[in-house]
Protein backbone atom coordinates (compact mmCIF):
# COMPACT_ATOMS: atom_id res chain seq x y z
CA UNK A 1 12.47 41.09 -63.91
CA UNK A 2 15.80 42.17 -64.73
CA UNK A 3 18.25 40.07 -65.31
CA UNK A 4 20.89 39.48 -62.72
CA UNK A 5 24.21 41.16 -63.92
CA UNK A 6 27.53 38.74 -63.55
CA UNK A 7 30.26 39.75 -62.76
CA UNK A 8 34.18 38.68 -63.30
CA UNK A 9 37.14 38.48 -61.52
CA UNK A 10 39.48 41.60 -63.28
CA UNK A 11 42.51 39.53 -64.19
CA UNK A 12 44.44 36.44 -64.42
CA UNK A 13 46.10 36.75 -61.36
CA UNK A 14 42.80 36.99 -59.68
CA UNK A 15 41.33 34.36 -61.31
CA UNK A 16 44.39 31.77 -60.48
CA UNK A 17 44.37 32.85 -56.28
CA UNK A 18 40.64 32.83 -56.22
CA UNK A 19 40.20 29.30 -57.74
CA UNK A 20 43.44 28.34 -56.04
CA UNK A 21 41.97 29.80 -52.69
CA UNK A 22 38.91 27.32 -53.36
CA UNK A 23 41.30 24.80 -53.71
CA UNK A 24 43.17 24.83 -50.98
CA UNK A 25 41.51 25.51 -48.34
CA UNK A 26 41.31 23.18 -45.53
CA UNK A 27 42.11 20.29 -47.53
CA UNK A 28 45.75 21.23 -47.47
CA UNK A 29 46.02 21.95 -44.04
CA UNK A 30 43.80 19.59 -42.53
CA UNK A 31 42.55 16.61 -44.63
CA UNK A 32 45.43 15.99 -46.69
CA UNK A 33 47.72 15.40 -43.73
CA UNK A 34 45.22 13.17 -41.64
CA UNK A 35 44.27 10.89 -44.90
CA UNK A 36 48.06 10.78 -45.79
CA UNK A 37 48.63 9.21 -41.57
CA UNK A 38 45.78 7.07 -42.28
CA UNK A 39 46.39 5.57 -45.51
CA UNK A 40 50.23 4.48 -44.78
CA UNK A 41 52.56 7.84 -46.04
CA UNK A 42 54.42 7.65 -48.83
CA UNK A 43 52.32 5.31 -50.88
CA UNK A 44 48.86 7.10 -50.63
CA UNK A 45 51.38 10.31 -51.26
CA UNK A 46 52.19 8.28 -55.15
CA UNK A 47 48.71 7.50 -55.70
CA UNK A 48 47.22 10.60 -54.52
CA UNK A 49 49.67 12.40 -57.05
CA UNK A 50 48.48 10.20 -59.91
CA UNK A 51 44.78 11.36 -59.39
CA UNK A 52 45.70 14.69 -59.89
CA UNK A 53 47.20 14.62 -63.35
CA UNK A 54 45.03 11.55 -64.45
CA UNK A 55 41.48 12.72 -62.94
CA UNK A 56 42.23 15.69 -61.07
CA UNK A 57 43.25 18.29 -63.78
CA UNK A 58 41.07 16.98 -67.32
CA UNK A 59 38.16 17.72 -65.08
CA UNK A 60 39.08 20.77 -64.14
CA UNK A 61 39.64 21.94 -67.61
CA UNK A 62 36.35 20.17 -68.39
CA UNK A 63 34.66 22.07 -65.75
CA UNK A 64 36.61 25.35 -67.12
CA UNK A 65 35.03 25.08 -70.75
CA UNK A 66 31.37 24.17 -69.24
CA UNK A 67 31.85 27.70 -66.57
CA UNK A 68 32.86 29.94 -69.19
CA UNK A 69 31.55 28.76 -72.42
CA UNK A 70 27.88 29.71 -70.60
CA UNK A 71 28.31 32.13 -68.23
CA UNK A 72 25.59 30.16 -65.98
CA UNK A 73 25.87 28.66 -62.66
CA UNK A 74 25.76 24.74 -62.37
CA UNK A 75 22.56 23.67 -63.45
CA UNK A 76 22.05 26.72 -66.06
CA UNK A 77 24.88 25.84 -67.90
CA UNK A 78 23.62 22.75 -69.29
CA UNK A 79 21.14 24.51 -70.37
CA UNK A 80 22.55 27.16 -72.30
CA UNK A 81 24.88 23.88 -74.06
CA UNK A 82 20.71 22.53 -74.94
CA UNK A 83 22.18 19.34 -73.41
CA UNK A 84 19.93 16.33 -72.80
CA UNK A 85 17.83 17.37 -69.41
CA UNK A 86 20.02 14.21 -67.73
CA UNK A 87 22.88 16.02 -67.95
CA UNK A 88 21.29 18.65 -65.25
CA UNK A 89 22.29 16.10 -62.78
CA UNK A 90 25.42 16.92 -62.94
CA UNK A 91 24.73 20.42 -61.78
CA UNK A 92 22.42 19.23 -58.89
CA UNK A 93 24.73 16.69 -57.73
CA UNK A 94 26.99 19.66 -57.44
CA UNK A 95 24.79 21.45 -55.06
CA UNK A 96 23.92 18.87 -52.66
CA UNK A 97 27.88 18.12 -52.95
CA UNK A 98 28.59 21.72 -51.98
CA UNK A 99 25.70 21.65 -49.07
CA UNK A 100 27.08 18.40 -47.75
CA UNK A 101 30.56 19.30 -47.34
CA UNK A 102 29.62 22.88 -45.58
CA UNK A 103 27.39 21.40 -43.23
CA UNK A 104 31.02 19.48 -42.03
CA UNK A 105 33.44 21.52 -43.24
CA UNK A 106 32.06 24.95 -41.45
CA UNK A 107 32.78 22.90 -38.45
CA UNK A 108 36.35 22.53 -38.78
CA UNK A 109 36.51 26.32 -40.02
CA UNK A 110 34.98 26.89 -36.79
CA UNK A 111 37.88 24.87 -34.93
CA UNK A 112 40.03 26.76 -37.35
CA UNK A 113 38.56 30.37 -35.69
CA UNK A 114 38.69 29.06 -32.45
CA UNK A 115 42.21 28.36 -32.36
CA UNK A 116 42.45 32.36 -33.24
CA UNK A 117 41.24 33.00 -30.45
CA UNK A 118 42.64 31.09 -28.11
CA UNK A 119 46.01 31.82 -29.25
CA UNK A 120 44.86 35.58 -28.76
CA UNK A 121 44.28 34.37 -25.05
CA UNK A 122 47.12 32.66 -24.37
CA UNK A 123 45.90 28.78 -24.31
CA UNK A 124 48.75 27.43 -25.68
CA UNK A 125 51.33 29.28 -23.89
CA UNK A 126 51.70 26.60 -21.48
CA UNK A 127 52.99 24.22 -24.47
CA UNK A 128 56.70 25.91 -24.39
CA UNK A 129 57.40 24.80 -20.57
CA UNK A 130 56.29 21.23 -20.86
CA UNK A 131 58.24 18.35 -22.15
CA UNK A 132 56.77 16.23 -25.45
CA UNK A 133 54.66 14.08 -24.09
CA UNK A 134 52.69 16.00 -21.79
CA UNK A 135 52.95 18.88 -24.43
CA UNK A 136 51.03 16.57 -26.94
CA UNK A 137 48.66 15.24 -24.20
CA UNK A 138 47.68 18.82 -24.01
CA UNK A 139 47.07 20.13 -27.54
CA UNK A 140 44.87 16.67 -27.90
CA UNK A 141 42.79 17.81 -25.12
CA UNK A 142 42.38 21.65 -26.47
CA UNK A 143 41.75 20.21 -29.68
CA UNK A 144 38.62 17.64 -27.54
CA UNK A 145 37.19 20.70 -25.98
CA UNK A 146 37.55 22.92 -29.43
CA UNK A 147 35.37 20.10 -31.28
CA UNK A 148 32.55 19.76 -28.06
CA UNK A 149 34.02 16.34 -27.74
CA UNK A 150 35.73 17.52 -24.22
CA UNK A 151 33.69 20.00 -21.66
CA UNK A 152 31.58 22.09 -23.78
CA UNK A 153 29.35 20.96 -26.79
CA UNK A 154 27.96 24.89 -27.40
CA UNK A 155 31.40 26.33 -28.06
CA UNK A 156 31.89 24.95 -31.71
CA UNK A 157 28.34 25.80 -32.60
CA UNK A 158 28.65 29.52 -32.14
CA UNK A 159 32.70 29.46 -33.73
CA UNK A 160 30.34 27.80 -36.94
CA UNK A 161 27.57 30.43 -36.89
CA UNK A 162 30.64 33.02 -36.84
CA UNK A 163 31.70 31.03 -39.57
CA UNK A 164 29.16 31.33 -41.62
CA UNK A 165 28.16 35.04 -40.82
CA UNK A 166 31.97 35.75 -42.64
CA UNK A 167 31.52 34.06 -45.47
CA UNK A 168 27.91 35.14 -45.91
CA UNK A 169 29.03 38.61 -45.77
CA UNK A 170 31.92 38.14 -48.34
CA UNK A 171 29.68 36.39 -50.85
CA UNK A 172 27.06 39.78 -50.44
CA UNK A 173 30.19 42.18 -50.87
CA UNK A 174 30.54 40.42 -54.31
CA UNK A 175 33.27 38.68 -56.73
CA UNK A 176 35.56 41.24 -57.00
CA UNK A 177 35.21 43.15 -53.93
CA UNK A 178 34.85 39.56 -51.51
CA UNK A 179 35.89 36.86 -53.21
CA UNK A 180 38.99 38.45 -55.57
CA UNK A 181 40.17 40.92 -52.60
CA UNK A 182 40.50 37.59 -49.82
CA UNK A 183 42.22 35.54 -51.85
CA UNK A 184 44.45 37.40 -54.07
CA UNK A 185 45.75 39.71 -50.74
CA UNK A 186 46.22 37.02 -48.06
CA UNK A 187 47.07 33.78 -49.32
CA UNK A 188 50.63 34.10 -50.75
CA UNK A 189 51.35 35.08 -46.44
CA UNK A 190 49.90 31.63 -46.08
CA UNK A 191 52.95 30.27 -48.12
CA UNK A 192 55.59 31.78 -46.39
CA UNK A 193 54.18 30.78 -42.71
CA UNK A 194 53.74 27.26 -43.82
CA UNK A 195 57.93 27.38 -44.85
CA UNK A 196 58.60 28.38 -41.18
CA UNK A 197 56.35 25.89 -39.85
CA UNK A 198 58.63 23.58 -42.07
CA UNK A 199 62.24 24.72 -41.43
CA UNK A 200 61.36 24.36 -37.35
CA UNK A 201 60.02 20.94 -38.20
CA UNK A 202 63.25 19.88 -39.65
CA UNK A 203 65.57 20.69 -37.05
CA UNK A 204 63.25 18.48 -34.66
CA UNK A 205 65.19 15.22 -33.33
CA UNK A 206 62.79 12.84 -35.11
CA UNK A 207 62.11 14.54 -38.14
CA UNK A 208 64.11 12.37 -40.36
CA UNK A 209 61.65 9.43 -39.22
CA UNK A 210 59.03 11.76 -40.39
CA UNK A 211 59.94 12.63 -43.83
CA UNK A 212 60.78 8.83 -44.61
CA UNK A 213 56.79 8.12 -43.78
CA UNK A 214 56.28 10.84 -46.25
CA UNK A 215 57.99 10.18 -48.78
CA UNK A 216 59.44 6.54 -48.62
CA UNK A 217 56.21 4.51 -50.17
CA UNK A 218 55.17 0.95 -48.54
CA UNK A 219 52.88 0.04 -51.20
CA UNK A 220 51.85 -3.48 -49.14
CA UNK A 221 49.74 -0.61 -47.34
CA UNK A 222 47.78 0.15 -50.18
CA UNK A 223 44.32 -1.29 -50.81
CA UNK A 224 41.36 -0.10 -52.91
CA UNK A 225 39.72 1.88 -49.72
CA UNK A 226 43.03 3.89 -49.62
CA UNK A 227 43.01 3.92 -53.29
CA UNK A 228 39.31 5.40 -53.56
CA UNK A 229 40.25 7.96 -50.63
CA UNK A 230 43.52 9.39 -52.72
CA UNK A 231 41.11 9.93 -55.81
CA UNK A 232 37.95 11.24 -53.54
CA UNK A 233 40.66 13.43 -52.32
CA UNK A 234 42.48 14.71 -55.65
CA UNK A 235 37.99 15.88 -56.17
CA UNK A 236 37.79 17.46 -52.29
CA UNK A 237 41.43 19.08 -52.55
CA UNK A 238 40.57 20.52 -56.24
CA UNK A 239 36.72 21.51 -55.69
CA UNK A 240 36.21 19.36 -58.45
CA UNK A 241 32.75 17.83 -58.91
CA UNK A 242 31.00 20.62 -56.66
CA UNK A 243 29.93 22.76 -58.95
CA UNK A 244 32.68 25.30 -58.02
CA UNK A 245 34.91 25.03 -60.77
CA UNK A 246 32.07 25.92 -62.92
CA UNK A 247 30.62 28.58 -60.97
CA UNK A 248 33.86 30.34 -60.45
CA UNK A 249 34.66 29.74 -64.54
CA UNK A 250 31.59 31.62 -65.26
CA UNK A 251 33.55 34.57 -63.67
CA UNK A 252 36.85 34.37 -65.93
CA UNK A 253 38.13 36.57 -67.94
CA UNK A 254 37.74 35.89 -72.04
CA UNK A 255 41.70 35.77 -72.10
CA UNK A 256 42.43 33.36 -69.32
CA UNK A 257 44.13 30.26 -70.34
CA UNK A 258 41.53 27.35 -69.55
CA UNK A 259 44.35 24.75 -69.32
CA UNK A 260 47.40 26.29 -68.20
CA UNK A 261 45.46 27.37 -65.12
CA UNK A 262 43.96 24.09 -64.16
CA UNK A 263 48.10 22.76 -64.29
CA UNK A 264 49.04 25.65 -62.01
CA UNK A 265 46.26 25.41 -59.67
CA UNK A 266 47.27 21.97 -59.45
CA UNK A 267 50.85 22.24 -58.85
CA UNK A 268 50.23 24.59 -56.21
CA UNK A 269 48.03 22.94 -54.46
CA UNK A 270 50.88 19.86 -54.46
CA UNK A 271 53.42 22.12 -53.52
CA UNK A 272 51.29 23.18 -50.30
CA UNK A 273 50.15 20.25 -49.41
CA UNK A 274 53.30 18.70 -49.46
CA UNK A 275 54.73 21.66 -47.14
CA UNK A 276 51.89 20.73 -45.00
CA UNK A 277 53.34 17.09 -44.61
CA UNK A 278 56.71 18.41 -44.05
CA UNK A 279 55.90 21.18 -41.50
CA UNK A 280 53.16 18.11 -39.27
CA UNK A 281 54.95 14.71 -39.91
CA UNK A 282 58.51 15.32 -38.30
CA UNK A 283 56.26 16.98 -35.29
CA UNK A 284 54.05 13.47 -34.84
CA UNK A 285 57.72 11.16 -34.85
CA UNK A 286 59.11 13.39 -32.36
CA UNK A 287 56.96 14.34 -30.11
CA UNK A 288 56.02 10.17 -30.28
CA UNK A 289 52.86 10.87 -31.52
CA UNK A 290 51.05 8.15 -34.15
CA UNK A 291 50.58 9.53 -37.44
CA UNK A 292 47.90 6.76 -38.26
CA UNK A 293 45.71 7.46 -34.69
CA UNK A 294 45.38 11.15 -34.78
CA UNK A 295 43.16 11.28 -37.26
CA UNK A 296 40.63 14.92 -38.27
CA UNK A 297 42.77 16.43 -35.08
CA UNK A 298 46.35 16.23 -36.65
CA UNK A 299 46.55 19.83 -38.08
CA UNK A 300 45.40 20.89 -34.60
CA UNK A 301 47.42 19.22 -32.29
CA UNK A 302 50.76 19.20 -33.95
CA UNK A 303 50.74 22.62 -35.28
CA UNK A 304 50.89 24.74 -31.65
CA UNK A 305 53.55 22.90 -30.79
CA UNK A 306 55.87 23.68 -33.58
CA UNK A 307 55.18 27.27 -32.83
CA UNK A 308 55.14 27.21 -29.16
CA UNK A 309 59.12 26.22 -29.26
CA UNK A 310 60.24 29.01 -31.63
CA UNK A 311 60.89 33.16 -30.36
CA UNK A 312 57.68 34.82 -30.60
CA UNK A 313 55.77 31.07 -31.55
CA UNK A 314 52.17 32.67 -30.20
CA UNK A 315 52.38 35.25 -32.16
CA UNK A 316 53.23 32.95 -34.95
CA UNK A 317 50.89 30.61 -34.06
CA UNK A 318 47.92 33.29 -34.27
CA UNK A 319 49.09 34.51 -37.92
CA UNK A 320 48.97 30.88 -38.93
CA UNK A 321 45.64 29.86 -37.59
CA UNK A 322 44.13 33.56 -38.86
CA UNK A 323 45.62 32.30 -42.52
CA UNK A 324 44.51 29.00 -42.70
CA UNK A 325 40.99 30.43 -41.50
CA UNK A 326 41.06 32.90 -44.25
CA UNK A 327 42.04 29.68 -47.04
CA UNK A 328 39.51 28.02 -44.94
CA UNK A 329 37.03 31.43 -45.73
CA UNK A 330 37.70 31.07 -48.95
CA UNK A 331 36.96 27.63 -49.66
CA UNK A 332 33.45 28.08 -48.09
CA UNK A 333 33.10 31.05 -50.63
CA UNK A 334 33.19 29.05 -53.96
CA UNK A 335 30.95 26.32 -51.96
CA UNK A 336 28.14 28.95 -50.73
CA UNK A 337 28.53 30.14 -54.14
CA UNK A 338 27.49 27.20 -56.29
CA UNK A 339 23.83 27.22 -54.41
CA UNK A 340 23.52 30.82 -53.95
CA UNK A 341 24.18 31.24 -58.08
CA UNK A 342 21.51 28.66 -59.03
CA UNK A 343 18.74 30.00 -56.75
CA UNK A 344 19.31 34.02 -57.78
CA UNK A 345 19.59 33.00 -61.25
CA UNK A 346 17.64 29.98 -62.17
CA UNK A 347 14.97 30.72 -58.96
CA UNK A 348 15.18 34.67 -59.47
CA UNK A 349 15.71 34.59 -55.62
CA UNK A 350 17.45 38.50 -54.55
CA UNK A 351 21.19 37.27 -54.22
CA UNK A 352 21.27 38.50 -50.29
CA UNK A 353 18.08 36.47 -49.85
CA UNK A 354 19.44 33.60 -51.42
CA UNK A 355 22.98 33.84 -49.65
CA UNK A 356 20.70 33.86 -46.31
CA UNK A 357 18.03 31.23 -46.90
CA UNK A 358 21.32 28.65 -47.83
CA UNK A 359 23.31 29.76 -44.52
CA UNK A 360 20.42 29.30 -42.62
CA UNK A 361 20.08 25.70 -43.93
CA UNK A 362 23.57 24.90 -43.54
CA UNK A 363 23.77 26.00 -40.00
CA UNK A 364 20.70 24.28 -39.12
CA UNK A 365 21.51 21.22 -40.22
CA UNK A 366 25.09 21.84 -39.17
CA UNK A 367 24.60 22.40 -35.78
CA UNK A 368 22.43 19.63 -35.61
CA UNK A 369 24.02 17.27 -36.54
CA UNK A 370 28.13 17.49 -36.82
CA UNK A 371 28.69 18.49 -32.81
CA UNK A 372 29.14 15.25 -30.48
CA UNK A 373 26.74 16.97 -28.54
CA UNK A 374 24.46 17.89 -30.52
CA UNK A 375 20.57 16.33 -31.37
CA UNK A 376 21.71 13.65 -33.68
CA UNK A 377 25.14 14.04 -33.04
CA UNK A 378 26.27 10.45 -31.88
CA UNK A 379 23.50 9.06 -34.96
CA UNK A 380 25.15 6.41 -36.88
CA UNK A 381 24.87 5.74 -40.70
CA UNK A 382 26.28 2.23 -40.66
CA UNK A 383 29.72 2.85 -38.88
CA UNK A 384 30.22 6.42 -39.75
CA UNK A 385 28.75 9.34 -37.15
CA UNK A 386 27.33 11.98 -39.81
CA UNK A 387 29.96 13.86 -40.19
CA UNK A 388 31.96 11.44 -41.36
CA UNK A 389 29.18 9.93 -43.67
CA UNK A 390 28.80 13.86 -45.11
CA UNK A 391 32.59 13.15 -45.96
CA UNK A 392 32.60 10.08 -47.28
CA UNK A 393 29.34 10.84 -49.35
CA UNK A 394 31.07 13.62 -51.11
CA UNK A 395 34.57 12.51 -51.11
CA UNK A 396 33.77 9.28 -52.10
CA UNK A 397 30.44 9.00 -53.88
CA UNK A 398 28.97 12.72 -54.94
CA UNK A 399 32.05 14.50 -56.45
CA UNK A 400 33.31 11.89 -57.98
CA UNK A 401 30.22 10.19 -59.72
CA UNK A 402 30.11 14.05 -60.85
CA UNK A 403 33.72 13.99 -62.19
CA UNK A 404 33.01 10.71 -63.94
CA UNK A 405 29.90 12.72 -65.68
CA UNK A 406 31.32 15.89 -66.88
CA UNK A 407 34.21 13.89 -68.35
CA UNK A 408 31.25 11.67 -70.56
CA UNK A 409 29.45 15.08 -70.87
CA UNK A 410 32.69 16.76 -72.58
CA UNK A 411 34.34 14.04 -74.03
CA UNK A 412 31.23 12.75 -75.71
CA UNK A 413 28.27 15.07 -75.98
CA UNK A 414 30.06 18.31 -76.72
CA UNK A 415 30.85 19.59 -79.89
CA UNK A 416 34.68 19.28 -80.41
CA UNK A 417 34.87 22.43 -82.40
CA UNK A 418 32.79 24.22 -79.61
CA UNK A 419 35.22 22.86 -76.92
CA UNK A 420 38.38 23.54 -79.14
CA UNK A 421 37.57 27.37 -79.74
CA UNK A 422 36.49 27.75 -75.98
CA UNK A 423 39.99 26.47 -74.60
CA UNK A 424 41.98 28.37 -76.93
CA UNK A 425 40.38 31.49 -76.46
CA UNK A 426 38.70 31.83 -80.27
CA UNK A 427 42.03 30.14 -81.54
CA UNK A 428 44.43 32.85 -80.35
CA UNK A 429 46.25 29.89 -78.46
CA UNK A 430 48.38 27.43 -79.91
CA UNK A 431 47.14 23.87 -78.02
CA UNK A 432 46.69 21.77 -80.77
CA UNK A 433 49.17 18.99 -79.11
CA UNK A 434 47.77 19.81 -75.52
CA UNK A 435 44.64 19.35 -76.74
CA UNK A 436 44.58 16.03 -78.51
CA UNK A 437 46.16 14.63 -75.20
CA UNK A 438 43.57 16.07 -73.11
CA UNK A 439 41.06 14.55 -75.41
CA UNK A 440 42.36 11.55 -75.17
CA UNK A 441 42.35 11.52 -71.12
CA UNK A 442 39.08 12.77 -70.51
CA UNK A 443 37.42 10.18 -73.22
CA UNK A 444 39.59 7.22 -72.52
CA UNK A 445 41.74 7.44 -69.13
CA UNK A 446 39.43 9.62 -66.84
CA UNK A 447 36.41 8.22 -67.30
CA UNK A 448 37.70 3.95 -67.20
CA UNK A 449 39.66 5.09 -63.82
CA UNK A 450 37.25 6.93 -62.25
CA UNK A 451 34.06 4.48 -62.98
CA UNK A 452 36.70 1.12 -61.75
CA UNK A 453 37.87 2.96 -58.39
CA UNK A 454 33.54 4.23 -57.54
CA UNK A 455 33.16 0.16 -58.48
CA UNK A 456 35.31 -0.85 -55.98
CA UNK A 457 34.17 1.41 -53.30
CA UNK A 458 31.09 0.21 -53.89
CA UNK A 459 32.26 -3.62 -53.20
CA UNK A 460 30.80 -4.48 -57.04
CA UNK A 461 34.36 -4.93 -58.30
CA UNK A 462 37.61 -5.87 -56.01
CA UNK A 463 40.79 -5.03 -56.63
C-alpha cells in the first residue's frame, strides 16, 4: 500500500498561527479567565506565568525536535527515534489526552456556535435596555439554556455535532488548504476585537476593582490545588502533552526555528490571555458579578454585555463569538489531528475514514455524557460530573504526566548531538547559549517541578 504522503505547512508564518491557533483556542477565552476567578486573581496570574517559561515552553521545544526530527505522528515517532517500546506511552497518552478533552471541549465550541447564532437572532438585544443586575441575571440564564442546563437539553447536542462536522471537514480539506488557510487568515481579527472588548471594559465604573484582582497578587490564596491547576493549565493553554505539538511539528518547514517559535507562541498566547482578563474582569466588578462563582460560564455571560452597551455592540458581538469559534475550530483541528495521524499512518486507515470513525466516537461519547441532560449526564466520578473529571484528567493528570515524560525522554534518552543539529536546523543557527540553558531546564528544572506539583495533586506529597 502506498505510503501516505505528508504534507507541510508552506512557511513560517503559517507554521507560528497554526500552532498558535492550537494554542489558543478556547483556553484563552474561556478557561483561562474562569480558573484565574477561581483560583484568587493576581496570584494564580504569577504562578500561571511561571509554568509557562519553566514547564510550558522546554516542552514545547521538546515536543518540536520529537515532531520534526521524524516526520511521524505521536506514537510513530518513537519509533523512528528506535526508542525503548515504553516510551510509546507517551504517544498514546497523547491520544486518549486529545479524545478526552474533545469529548468536553466540542461542547463549549458548541456554546461558542450557539452564541453565533443567537446574536444573528437578536437574543441579546434586550441586554442594552436593562440595568446591571437584571442585565447579568439574563446572560446567566442564556448561557443555562445554551449548555441544556435551562429548558432544552437537545440544543447543545446538535450545536456539538455541527461542531464536529466543521472541523471534520477542515481536517479532510488538508494542512495547507484547512488547517494553514483558518488560522493564518482569521485569527490576527481575533486580536483586534479582543482590544475593543478591552478599551469598553475600562471605561466601566468598576473596572479599576477589576484590574486590581488581576493583577494585584494575594498569595494567602494560593494552595497546591491552585498551584497544580496554573501548571495543568500552562499544558491545556499550550497543547502541550496531547500529542499536538508533535503532530503539527511533523508538518514544519526544515528552516523553522524550533525554539524561537515555542517563545513566540508563548508570549502570544500571554498577551491574549491577559487581554481576555482585561476585556471580562472590570465587566464581573461592575456589573456586581463574583469573579470566583461564575465559573465555565464567565466568557459567556460577561462578554454580551460589554458589547450590548457600545454603537453597533450585536454586530460586534456576532464577529466576536464567530472568531473565538473559529480559534475554538482550530484548536479542535490539531486535537482531531493527533488520532486521525496515528490511525492513517500507523493503522493504514484512508485519512477520511479515519477522520470519521474518531468524530463518530467523540460525538458519541460526547453527547452522552457532557449534556446535563443527557444518559449519564448527572454521573458522578467522586465529586466531579464527567465533564469536569474529562478536565481534570487531562489538565491535571494526562498532559502533564506526558510533559513530565518527553522532558526524561529528551533530556535523557536522546542523543545530544541528534537533538543539537535538529534545533539548529543542521547547525545553520547560532544557539549554543540557548541551548545549554534549555538543557539544563528540561533535565533538571522541568522534570523536579512537574513530578512535585502531579505528587501533590495526588495527596502523596503536601505542600
Amino acid at each position: 500500500m502506498e505510503k501516505p504522503k505528508r504534507e507541510n505547512f508552506s512557511s513560517g508564518i503559517a507554521v507560528f498561527f497554526a500552532t498558535l491557533g492550537s494554542a489558543l483556542g478556547l483556553g484563552n477565552m474561556w478557561k483561562f479567565p474562569y480558573l484565574v476567578g477561581n483560583n484568587g486573581g493576581g496570584a494564580f496570574l504569577f504562578v500561571y506565568l511561571i509554568c509557562v517559561f519553566l514547564l510550558g515552553i522546554p516542552v514545547m521545544i521538546s515536543e518540536f525536535f520529537i515532531g520534526r526530527h521524524t516526520r511521524k505522528n505521536a506514537i510513530g515517532a518513537f519509533t523512528e527515534l528506535k526508542a525503548n517500546p515504553f516510551w510509546k506511552c507517551i504517544g498514546y497518552m497523547g491520544i486518549l489526552s486529545s479524545l478526552f478533552i474533545m469529548f468536553f471541549y466540542t461542547d463549549v465550541a458548541g456554546w461558542v456556535y450557539s452564541y453565533v447564532f443567537r446574536g444573528i437572532k437578536g437574543d441579546f438585544n434586550i441586554l442594552s435596555s436593562l440595568e446591571s443586575t437584571k442585565a447579568a441575571n439574563t446572560t446567566q440564564s442564556i448561557f443555562l439554556n445554551t449548555t441544556g442546563a435551562g429548558n432544552s437539553a437537545i440544543n447543545p447536542m446538535i450545536w456539538q455535532l455541527i461542531v464536529l462536522v466543521v472541523v471534520s471537514l477542515i481536517i479532510i480539506a488538508g494542512v495547507k488548504k484547512g488547517i494553514e488557510k483558518v488560522t493564518k487568515t482569521l485569527l490576527p481579527i481575533l486580536f483586534i476585537l479582543v482590544i475593543i472588548c478591552d478599551i469598553r471594559a475600562l471605561t466601566l465604573q468598576g473596572s479599576k476593582e477589576g484590574l486590581n484582582f488581576l493583577f494585584n497578587p494575594d498569595f494567602s490564596k494560593l494552595n497546591g490545588s491552585s498551584i497544580m491547576t496554573a501548571m495543568g493549565l500552562a499544558f491545556f493553554k499550550l497543547s502541550l502533552g496531547m500529542g499536538t505539538m508533535i503532530t503539527y511539528a511533523s508538518y514544519f518547514t526544515n528552516d523553522n526555528n524550533l525554539m524561537r517559535t515555542p517563545i513566540k507562541v508563548a508570549l502570544s498566547d500571554i498577551m491574549v490571555s491577559l487581554l481576555a482578563g482585561i476585556a471580562i474582569f472590570p465587566v464581573v466588578f461592575s456589573f456586581g458579578m463574583k469573579p470566583e462563582g461564575s465559573g465555565m460560564g464567565l466568557l459567556f455571560t460577561t462578554v454580551p454585555l460589554i458589547f450590548m452597551k457600545l454603537p453597533f455592540g450585536n454586530l460586534l458581538l456576532i464577529a466576536f463569538f464567530f472568531l473565538t469559534a473559529i480559534a475554538a475550530t482550530t484548536a479542535l483541528i490539531s486535537l482531531l489531528e493527533v488520532p486521525v495521524a496515528f490511525l492513517s499512518e500507523e493503522l493504514k486507515i484512508n485519512r477520511t475514514k479515519s477522520v470519521i470513525i474518531i468524530s463518530s466516537i467523540v460525538l458519541i461519547v460526547g453527547i452522552l455524557t457532557v449534556h446535563p441532560g443527557s444518559l449519564f449526564g448527572n454521573a458522578m466520578i467522586g465529586s466531579r460530573n464527567l465533564f469536569d473529571f474529562y478536565d481534570f484528567l487531562t489538565s491535571n493528570i494526562l498532559m502533564p504526566l506526558g510533559g513530565f515524560l518527553i522532558a526524561l525522554f529528551v533530556g535523557y534518552v536522546v542523543n545530544k548531538n541528534t537533538l543539537y543539529q535538529t534545533l539548529s536546523n543542521n547547525g545553520t543557527l547560532n544557539i549554543a547559549v540557548s541551548f545549554k540553558l534549555y538543557q539544563f531546564v528540561i533535565r533538571y528544572i522541568t522534570p523536579i517541578l512537574v513530578l512535585l506539583v502531579f505528587l501533590n495533586s495526588l495527596q502523596i506529597i503536601t505542600f
